[in-house]
C-alpha atoms as a PDB file:
ATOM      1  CA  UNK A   1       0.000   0.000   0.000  1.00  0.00           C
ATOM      2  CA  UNK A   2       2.551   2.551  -1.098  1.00  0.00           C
ATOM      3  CA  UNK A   3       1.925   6.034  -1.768  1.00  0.00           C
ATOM      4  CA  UNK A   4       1.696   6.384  -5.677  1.00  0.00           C
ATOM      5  CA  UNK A   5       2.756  10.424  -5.059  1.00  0.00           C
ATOM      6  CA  UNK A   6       5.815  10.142  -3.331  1.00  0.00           C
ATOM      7  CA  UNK A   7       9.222  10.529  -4.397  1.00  0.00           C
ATOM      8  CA  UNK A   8      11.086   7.483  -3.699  1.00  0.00           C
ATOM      9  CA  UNK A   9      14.646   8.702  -2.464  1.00  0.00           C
ATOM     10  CA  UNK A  10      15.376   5.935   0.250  1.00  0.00           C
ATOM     11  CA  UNK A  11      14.145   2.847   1.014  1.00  0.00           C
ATOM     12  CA  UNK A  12      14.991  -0.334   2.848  1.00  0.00           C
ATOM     13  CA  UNK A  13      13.135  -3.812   3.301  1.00  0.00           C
ATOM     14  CA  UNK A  14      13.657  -5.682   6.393  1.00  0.00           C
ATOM     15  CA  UNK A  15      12.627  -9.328   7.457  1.00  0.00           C
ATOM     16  CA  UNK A  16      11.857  -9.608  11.104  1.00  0.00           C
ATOM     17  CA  UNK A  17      11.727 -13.458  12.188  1.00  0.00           C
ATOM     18  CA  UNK A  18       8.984 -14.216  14.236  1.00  0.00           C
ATOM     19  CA  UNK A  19       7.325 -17.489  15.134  1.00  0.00           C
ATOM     20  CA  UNK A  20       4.663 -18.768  12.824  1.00  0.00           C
ATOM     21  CA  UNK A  21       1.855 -18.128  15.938  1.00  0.00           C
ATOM     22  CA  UNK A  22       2.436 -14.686  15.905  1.00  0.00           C
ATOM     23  CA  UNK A  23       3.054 -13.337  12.527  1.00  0.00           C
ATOM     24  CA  UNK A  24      -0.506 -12.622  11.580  1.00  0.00           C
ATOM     25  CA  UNK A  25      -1.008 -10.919  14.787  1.00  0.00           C
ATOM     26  CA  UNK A  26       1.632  -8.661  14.375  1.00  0.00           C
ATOM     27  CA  UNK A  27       0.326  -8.087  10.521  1.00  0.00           C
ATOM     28  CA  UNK A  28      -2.869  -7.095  11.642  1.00  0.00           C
ATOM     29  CA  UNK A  29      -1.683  -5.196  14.469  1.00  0.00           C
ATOM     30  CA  UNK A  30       0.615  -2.625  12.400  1.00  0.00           C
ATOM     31  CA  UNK A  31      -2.721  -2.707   9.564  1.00  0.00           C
ATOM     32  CA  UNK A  32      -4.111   0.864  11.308  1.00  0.00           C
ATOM     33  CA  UNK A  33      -0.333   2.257  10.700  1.00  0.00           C
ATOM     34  CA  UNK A  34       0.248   0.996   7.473  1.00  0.00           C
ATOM     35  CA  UNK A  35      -3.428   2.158   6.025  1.00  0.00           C
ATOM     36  CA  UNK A  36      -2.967   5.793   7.520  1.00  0.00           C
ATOM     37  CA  UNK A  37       0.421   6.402   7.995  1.00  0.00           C
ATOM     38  CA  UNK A  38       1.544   9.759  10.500  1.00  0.00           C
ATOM     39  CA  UNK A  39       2.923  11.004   7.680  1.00  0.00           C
ATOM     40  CA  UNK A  40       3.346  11.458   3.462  1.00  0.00           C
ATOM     41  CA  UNK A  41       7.237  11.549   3.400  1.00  0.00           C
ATOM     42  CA  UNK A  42       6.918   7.649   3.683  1.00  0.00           C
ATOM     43  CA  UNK A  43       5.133   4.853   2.594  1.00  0.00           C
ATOM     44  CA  UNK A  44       5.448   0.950   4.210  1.00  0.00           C
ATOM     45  CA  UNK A  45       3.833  -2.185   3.747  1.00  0.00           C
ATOM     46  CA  UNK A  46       3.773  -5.328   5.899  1.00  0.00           C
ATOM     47  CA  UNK A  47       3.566  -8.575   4.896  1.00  0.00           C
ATOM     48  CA  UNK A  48       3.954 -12.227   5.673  1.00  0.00           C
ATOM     49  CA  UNK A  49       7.123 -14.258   5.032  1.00  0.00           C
ATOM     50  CA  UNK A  50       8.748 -17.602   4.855  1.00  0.00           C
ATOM     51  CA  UNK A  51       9.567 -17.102   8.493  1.00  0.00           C
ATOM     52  CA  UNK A  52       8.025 -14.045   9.293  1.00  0.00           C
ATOM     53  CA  UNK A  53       7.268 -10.677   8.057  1.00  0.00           C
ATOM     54  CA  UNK A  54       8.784  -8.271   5.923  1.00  0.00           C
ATOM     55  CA  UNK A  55       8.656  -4.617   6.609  1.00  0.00           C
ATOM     56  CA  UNK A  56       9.072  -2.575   3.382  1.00  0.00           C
ATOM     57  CA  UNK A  57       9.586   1.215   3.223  1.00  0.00           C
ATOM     58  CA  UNK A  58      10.303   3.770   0.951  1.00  0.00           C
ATOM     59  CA  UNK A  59      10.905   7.359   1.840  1.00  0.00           C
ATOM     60  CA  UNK A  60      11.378  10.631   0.289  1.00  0.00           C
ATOM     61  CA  UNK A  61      14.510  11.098   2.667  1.00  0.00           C
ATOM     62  CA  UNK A  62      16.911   9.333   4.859  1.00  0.00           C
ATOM     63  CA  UNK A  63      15.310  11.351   7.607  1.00  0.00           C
ATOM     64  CA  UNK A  64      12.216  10.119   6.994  1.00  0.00           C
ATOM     65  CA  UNK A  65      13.458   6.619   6.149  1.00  0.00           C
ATOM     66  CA  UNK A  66      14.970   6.617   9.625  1.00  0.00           C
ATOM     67  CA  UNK A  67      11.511   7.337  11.391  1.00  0.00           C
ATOM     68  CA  UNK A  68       9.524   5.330   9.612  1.00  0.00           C
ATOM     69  CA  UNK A  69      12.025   2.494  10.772  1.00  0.00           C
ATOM     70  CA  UNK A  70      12.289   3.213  13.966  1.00  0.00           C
ATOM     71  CA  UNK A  71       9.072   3.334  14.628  1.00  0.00           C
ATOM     72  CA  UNK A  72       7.725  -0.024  13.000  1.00  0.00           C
ATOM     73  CA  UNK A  73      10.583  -1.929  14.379  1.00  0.00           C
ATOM     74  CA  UNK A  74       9.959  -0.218  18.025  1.00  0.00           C
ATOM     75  CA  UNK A  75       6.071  -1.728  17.304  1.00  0.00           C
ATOM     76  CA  UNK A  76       6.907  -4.806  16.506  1.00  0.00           C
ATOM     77  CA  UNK A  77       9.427  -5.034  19.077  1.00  0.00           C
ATOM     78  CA  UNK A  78       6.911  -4.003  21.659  1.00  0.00           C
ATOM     79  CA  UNK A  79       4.054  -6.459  20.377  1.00  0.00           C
ATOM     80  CA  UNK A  80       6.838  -9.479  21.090  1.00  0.00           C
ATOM     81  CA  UNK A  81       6.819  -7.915  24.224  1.00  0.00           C
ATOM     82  CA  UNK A  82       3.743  -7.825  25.348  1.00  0.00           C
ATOM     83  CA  UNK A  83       3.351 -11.338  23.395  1.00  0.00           C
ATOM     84  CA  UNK A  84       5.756 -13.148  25.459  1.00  0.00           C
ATOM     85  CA  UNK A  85       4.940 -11.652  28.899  1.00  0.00           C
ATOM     86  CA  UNK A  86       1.086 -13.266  28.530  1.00  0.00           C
ATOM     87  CA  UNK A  87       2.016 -16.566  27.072  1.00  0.00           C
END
């Protein structure tokens, strides 16, 4: 679900490895972010993998690229959190 307007400068796609249990929770838990995103300087889409999911992003700066990151990876990071501490 990339934005067709923006100028791709930057991107990066990154496979997070997460058990086979949890991957479409995680999918459907970033959904909200990935339909609206906070901003128009980037664009990412989540989906499932071999062995998890793949977080792709592309930016119309490093800046950008950066926070958009950051943030999904801090998401995810805290949903294996929270996943963990109630299994």
């Amino acid at each position: 679900m990339f934005n067709e307007g923006l100028i791709k400068k930057a991107s990066a796609e990154i496979h997070v490895m997460v058990s086979e249990e949890v991957v479409e929770a995680v999918i459907d838990a970033l959904r909200p972010e990935v339909e609206s995103p906070s901003s128009e300087r980037s664009s990412t889409d989540v989906r499932r993998g071999v062995d998890g999911i793949f977080i792709s992003t592309e930016a119309s700066d490093t800046t950008a690229m950066r926070a958009a990151v950051n943030s999904y990876l801090r998401w995810v990071q805290g949903m294996l959190d929270m996943l963990s501490k109630i299994e």
